[in-house]
C-alpha atoms as a PDB file:
ATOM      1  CA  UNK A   1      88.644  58.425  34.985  1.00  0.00           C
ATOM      2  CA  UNK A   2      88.220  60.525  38.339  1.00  0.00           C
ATOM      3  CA  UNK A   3      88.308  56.980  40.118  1.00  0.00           C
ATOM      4  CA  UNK A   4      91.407  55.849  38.285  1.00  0.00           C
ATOM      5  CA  UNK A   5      93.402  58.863  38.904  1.00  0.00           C
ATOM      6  CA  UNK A   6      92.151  58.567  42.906  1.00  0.00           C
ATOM      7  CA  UNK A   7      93.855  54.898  42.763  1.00  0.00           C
ATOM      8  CA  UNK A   8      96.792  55.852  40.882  1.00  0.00           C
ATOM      9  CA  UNK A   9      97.549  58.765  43.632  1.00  0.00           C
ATOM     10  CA  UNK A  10      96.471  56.934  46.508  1.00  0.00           C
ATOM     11  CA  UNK A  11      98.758  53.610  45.395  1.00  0.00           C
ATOM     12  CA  UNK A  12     101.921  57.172  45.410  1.00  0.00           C
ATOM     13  CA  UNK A  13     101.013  57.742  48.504  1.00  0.00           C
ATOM     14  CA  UNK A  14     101.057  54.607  50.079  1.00  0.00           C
ATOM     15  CA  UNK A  15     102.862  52.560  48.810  1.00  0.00           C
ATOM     16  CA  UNK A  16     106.222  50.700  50.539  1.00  0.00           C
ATOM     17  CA  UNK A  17     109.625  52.979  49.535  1.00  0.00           C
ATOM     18  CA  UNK A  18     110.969  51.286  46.507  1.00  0.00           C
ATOM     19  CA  UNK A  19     114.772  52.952  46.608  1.00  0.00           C
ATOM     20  CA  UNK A  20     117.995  50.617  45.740  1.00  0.00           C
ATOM     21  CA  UNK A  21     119.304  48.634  48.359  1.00  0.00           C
ATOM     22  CA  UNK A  22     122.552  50.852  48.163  1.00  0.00           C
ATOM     23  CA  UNK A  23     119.893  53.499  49.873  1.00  0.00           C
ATOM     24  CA  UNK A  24     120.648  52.077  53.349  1.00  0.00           C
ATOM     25  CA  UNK A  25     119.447  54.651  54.969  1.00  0.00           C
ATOM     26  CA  UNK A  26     115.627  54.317  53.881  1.00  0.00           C
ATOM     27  CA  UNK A  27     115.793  50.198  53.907  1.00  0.00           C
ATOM     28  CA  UNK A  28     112.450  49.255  55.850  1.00  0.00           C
ATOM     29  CA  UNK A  29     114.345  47.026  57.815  1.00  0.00           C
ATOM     30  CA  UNK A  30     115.504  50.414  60.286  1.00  0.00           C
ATOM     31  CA  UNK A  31     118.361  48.782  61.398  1.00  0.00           C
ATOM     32  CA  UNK A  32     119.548  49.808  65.058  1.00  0.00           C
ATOM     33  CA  UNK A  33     122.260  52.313  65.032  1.00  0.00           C
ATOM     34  CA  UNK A  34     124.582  51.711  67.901  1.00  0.00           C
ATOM     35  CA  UNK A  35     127.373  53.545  67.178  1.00  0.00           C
ATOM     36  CA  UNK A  36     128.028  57.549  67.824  1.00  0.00           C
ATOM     37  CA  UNK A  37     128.985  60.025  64.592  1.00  0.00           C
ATOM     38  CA  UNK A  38     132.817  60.006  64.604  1.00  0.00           C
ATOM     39  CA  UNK A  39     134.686  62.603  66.848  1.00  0.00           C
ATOM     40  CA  UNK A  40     134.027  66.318  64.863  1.00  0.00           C
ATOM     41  CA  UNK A  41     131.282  65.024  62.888  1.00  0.00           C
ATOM     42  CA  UNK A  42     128.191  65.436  63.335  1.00  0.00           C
ATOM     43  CA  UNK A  43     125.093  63.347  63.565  1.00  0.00           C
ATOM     44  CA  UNK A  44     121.601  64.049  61.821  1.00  0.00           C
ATOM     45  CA  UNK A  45     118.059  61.959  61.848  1.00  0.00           C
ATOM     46  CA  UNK A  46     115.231  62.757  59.238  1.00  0.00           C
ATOM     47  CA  UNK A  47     111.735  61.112  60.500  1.00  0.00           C
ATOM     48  CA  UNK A  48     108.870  61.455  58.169  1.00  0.00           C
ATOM     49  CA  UNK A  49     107.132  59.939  55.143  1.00  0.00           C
ATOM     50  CA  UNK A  50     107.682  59.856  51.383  1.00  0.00           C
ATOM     51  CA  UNK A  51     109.068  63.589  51.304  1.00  0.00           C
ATOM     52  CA  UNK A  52     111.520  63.089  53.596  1.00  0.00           C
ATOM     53  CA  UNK A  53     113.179  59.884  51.861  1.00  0.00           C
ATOM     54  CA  UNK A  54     112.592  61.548  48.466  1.00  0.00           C
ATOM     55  CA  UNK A  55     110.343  59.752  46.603  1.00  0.00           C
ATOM     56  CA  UNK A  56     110.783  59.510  42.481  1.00  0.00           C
ATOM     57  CA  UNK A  57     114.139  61.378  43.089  1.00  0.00           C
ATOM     58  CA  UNK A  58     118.239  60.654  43.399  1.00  0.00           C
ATOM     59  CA  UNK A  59     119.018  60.127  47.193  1.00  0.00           C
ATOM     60  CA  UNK A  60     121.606  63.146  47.252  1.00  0.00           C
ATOM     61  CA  UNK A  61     118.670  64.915  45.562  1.00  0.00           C
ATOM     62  CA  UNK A  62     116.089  64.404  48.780  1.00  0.00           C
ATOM     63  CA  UNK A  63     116.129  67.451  51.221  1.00  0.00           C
ATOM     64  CA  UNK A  64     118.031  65.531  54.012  1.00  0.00           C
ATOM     65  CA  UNK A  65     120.917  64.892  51.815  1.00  0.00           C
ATOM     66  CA  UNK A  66     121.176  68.587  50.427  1.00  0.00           C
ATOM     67  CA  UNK A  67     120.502  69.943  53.475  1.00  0.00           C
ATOM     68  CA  UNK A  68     124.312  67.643  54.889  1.00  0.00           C
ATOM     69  CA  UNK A  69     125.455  69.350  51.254  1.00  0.00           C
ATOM     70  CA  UNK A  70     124.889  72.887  52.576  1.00  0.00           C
ATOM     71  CA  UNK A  71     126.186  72.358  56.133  1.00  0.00           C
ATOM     72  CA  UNK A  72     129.404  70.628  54.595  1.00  0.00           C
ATOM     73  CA  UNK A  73     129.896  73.613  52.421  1.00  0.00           C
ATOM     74  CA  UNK A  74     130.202  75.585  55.732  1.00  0.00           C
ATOM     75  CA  UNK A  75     132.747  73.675  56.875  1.00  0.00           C
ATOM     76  CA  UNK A  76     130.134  71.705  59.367  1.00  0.00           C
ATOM     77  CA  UNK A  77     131.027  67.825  59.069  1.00  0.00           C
ATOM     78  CA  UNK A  78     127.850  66.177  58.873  1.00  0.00           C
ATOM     79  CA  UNK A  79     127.426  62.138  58.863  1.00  0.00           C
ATOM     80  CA  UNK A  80     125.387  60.594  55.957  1.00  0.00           C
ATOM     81  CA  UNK A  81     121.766  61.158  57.358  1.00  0.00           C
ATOM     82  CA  UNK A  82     119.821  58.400  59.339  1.00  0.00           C
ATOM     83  CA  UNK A  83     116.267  58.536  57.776  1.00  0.00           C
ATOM     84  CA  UNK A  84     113.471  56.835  59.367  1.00  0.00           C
ATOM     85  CA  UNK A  85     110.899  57.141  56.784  1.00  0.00           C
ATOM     86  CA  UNK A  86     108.795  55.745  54.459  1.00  0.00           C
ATOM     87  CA  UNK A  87     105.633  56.772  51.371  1.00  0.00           C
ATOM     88  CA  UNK A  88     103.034  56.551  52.798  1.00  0.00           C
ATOM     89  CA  UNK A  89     103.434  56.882  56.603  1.00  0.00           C
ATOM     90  CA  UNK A  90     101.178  58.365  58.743  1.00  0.00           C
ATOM     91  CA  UNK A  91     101.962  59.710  62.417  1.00  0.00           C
ATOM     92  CA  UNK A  92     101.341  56.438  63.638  1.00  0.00           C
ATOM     93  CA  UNK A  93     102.622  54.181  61.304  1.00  0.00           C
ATOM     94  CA  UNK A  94     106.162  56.543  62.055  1.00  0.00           C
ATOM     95  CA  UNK A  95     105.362  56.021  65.906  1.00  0.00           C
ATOM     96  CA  UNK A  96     105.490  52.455  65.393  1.00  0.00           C
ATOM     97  CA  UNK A  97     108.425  52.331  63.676  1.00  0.00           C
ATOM     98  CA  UNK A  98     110.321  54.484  65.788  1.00  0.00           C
ATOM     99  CA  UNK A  99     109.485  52.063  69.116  1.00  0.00           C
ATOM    100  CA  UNK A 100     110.564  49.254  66.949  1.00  0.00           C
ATOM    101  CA  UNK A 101     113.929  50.294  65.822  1.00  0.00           C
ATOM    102  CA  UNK A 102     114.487  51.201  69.332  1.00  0.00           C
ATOM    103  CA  UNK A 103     116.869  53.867  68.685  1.00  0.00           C
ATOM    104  CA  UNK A 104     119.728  54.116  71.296  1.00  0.00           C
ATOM    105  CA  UNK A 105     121.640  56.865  69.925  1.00  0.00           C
ATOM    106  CA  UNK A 106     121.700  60.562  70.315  1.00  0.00           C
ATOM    107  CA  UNK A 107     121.638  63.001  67.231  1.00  0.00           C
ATOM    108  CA  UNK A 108     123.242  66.505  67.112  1.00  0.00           C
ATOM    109  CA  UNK A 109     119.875  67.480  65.344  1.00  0.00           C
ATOM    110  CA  UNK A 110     116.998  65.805  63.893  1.00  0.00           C
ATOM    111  CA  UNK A 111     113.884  67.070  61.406  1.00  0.00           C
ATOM    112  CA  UNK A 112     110.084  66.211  61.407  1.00  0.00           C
ATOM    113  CA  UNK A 113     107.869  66.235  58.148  1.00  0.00           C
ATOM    114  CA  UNK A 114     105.031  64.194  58.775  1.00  0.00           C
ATOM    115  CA  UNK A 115     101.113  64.279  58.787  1.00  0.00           C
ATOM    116  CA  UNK A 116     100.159  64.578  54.447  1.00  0.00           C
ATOM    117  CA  UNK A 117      99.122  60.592  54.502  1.00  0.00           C
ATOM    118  CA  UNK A 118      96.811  61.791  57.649  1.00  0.00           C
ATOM    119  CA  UNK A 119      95.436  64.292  55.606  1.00  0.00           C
ATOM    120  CA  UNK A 120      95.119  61.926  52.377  1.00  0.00           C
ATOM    121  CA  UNK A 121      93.306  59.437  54.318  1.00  0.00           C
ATOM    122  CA  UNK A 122      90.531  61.730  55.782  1.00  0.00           C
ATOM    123  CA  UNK A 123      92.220  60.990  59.542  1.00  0.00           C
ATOM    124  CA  UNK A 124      90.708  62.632  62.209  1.00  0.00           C
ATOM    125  CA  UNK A 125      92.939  66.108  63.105  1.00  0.00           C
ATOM    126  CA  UNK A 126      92.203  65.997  66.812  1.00  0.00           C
ATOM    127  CA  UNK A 127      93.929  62.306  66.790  1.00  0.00           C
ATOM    128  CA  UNK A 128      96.906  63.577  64.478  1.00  0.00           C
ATOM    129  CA  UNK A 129      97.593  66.403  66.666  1.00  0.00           C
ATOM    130  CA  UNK A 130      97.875  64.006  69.872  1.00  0.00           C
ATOM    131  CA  UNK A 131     100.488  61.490  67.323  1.00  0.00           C
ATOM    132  CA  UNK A 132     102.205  64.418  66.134  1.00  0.00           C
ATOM    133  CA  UNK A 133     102.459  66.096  69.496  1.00  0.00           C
ATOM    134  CA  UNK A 134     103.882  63.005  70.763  1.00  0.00           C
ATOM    135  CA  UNK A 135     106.197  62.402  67.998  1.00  0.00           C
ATOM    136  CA  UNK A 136     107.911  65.797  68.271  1.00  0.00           C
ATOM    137  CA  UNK A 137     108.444  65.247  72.096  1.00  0.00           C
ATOM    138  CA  UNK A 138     110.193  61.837  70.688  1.00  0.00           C
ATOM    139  CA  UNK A 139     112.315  64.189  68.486  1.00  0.00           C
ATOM    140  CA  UNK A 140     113.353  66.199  71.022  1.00  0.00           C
ATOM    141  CA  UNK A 141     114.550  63.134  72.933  1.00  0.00           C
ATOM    142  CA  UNK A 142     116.545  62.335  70.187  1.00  0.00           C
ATOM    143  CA  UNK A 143     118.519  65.179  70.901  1.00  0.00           C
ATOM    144  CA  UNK A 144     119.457  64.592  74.521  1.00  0.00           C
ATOM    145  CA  UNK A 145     116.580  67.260  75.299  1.00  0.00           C
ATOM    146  CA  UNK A 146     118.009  70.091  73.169  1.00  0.00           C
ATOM    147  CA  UNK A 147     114.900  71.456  71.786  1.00  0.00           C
ATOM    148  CA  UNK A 148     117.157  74.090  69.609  1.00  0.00           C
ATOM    149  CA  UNK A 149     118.224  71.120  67.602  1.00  0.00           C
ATOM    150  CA  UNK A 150     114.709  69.862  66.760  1.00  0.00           C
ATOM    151  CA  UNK A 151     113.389  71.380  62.912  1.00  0.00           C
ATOM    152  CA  UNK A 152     109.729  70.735  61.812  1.00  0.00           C
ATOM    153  CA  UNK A 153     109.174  71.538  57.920  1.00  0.00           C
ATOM    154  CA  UNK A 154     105.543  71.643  57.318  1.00  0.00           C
ATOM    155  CA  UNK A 155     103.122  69.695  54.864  1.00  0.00           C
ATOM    156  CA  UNK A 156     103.782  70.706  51.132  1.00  0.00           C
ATOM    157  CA  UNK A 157     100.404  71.057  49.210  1.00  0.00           C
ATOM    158  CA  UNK A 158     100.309  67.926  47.050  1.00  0.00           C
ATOM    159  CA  UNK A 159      97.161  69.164  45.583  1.00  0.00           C
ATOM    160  CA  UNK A 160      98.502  71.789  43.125  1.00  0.00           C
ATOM    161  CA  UNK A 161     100.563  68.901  41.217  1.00  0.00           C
ATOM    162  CA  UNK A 162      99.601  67.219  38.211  1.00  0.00           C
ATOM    163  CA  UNK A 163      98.051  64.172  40.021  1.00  0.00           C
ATOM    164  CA  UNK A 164      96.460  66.233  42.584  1.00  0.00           C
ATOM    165  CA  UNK A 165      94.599  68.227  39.721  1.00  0.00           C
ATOM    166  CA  UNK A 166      93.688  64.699  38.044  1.00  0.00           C
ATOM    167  CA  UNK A 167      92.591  62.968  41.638  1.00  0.00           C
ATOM    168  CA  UNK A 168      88.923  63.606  41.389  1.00  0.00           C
ATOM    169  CA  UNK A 169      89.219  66.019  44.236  1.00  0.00           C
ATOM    170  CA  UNK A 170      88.418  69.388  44.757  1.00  0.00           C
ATOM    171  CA  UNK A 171      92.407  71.053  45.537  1.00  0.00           C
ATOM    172  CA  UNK A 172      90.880  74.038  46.927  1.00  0.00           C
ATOM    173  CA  UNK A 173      89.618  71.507  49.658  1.00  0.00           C
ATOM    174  CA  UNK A 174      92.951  69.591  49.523  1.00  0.00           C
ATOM    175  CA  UNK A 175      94.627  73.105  50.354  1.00  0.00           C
ATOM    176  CA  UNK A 176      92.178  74.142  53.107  1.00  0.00           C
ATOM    177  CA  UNK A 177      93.023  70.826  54.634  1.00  0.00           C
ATOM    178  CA  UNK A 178      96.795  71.061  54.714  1.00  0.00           C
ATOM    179  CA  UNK A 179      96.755  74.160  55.989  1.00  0.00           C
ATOM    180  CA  UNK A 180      94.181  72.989  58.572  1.00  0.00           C
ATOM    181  CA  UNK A 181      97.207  70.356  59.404  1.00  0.00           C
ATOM    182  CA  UNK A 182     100.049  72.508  59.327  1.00  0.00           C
ATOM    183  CA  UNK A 183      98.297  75.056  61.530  1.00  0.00           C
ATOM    184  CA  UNK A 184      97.895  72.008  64.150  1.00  0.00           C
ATOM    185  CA  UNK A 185     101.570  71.122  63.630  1.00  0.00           C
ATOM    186  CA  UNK A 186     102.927  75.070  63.848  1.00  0.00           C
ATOM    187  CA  UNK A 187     101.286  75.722  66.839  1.00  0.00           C
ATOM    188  CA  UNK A 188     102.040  72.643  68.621  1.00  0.00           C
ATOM    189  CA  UNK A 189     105.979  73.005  67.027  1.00  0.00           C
ATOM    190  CA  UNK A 190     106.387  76.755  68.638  1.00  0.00           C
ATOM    191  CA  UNK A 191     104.367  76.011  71.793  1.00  0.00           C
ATOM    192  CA  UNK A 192     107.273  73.915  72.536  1.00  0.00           C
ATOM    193  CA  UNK A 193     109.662  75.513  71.530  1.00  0.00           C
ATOM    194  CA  UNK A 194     110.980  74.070  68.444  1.00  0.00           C
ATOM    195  CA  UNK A 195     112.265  75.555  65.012  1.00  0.00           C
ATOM    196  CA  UNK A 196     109.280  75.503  62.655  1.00  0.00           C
ATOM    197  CA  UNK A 197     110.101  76.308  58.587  1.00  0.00           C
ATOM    198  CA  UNK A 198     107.104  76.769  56.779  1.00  0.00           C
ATOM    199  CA  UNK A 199     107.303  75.489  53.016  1.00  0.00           C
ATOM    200  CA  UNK A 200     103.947  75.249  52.133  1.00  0.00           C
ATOM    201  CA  UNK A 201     103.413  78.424  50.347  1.00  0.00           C
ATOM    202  CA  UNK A 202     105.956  77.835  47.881  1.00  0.00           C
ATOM    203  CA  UNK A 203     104.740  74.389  47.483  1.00  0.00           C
ATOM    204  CA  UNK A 204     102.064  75.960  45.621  1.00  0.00           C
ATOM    205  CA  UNK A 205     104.726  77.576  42.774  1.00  0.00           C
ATOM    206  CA  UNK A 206     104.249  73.965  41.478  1.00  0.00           C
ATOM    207  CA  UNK A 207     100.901  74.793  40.228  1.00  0.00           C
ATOM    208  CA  UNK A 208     103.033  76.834  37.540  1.00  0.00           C
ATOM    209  CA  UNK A 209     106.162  75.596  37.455  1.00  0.00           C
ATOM    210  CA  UNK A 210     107.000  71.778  37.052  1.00  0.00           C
ATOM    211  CA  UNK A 211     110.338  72.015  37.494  1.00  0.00           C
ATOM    212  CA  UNK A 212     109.216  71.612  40.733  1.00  0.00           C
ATOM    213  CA  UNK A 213     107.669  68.409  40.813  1.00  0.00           C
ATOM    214  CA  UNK A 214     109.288  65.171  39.927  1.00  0.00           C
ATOM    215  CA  UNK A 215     108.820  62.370  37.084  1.00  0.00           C
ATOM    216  CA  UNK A 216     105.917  60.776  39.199  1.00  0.00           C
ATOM    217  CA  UNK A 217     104.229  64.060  39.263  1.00  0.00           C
ATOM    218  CA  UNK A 218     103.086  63.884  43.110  1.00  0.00           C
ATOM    219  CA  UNK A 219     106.265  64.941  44.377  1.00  0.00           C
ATOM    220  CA  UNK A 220     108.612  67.430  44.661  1.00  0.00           C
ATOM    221  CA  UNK A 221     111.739  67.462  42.546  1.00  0.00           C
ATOM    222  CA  UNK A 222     115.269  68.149  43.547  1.00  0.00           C
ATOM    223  CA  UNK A 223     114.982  71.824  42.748  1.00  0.00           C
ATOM    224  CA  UNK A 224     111.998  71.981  44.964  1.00  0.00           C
ATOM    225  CA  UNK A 225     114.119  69.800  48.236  1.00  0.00           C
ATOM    226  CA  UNK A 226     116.866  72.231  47.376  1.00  0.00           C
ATOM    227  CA  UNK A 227     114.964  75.137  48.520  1.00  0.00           C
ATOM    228  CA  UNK A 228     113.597  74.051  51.795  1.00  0.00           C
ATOM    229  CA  UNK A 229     117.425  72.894  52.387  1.00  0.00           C
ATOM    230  CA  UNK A 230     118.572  76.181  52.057  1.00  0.00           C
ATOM    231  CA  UNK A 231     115.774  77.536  54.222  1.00  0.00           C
ATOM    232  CA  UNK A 232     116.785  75.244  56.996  1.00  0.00           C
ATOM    233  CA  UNK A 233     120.646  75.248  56.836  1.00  0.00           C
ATOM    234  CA  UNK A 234     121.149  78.870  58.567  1.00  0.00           C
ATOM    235  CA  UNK A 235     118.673  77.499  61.390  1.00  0.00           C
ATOM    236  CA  UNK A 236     120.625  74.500  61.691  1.00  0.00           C
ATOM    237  CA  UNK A 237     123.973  76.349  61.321  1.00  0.00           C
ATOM    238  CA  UNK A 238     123.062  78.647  64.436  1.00  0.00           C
ATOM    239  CA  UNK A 239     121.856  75.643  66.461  1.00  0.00           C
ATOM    240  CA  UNK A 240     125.041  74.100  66.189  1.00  0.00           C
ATOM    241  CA  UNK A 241     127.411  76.993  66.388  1.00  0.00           C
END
């Protein structure tokens, strides 16, 4: 059973993103975006994985979409947001999508979630802290250099959920690892000066409560997104004040 379960979780966090095509903004085609927000409005792009698109939930239930919620509610116009993201990425699987899209636009702010998948996979740290690294300087760029307008969200614990406790591994290992991760990803985040919101902790109220996790049981639910929304939206409300 241990072996099934370890399939079944690994095929969740790998596999391609399987939204509706009216989801353009996580089709795995990454279509070049040319054009600038409209005048007063203001432009936002997501880069991660499965947790940034919102896997197993509605696409105004994902955090990027809640988060444009929140900032609308404050009377901050906020385009639709341009996610480049997709389950089961790793740092350079996102790398290599990001050169070929070939983004030409600039974004009024952008967010980084990346690195579970490099965790998942047993990936050397040393090499995802070089990716990573290299990735948030990317992010940054998007920005026109404004490193104020840059947000990393850290690596939820996937082990506390259902499938995590049913995966044949040990989830106090699981948890040492992510936080191994997100210690790499915090330190390189505030060495250069970037935002860093740290979600992991409550992550781990999943263990308890499932109203946190979704209908796949791997990830989190819309109640879940909607609270690291609502921890980002004053840091992105300041930025762009």
């Amino acid at each position: 059973m241990k072996v099934l379960f370890t399939a079944i979780l690994f095929s969740l966090l790998t596999s391609a993103c399987t939204k509706e095509k009216s989801m353009s903004s996580t089709d795995q085609t990454l279509p070049i975006i040319t054009k600038p927000a409209s005048s007063g409005t203001r432009s936002y792009l997501a880069l991660g994985d499965s947790y940034t698109i919102g896997e197993s939930v509605a696409q105004q239930e994902s955090f990027p979409f809640q988060l444009q919620s929140l900032l609308k509610a404050q009377n901050i116009a906020v385009s639709a947001p341009k996610i480049i993201a997709t389950t089961g990425w790793t740092t350079d699987e996102l790398q290599s999508a990001l050169k070929q899209t070939n983004l030409t636009s600039k974004y009024d702010f952008v967010t980084l979630l990346i690195g579970v998948n490099n965790q998942y996979r047993g990936y050397p740290i040393d090499t995802y802290k070089q990716e990573f690294a290299a990735l948030l300087q990317t992010a940054i760029a998007f920005t026109g250099g404004r490193k104020d307008r840059v947000f990393v969200v850290s690596i939820p614990d996937w082990g506390v959920t259902p499938f995590g406790k049913s995966s044949g591994r040990d989830i106090k290992i699981i948890a040492q690892e992510i936080d191994a991760f997100n210690a790499a990803n915090q330190e390189i985040t505030l060495t250069a000066g970037v935002s860093y919101t740290n979600i992991t902790p409550a992550s781990r109220n999943a263990a308890t409560d499932l109203g946190l996790v979704a209908k796949d049981g791997l990830h989190p639910s819309g109640k879940m997104y909607a609270s690291w929304a609502t921890e980002l939206s004053p840091k992105v409300l300041k930025a762009l004040d």
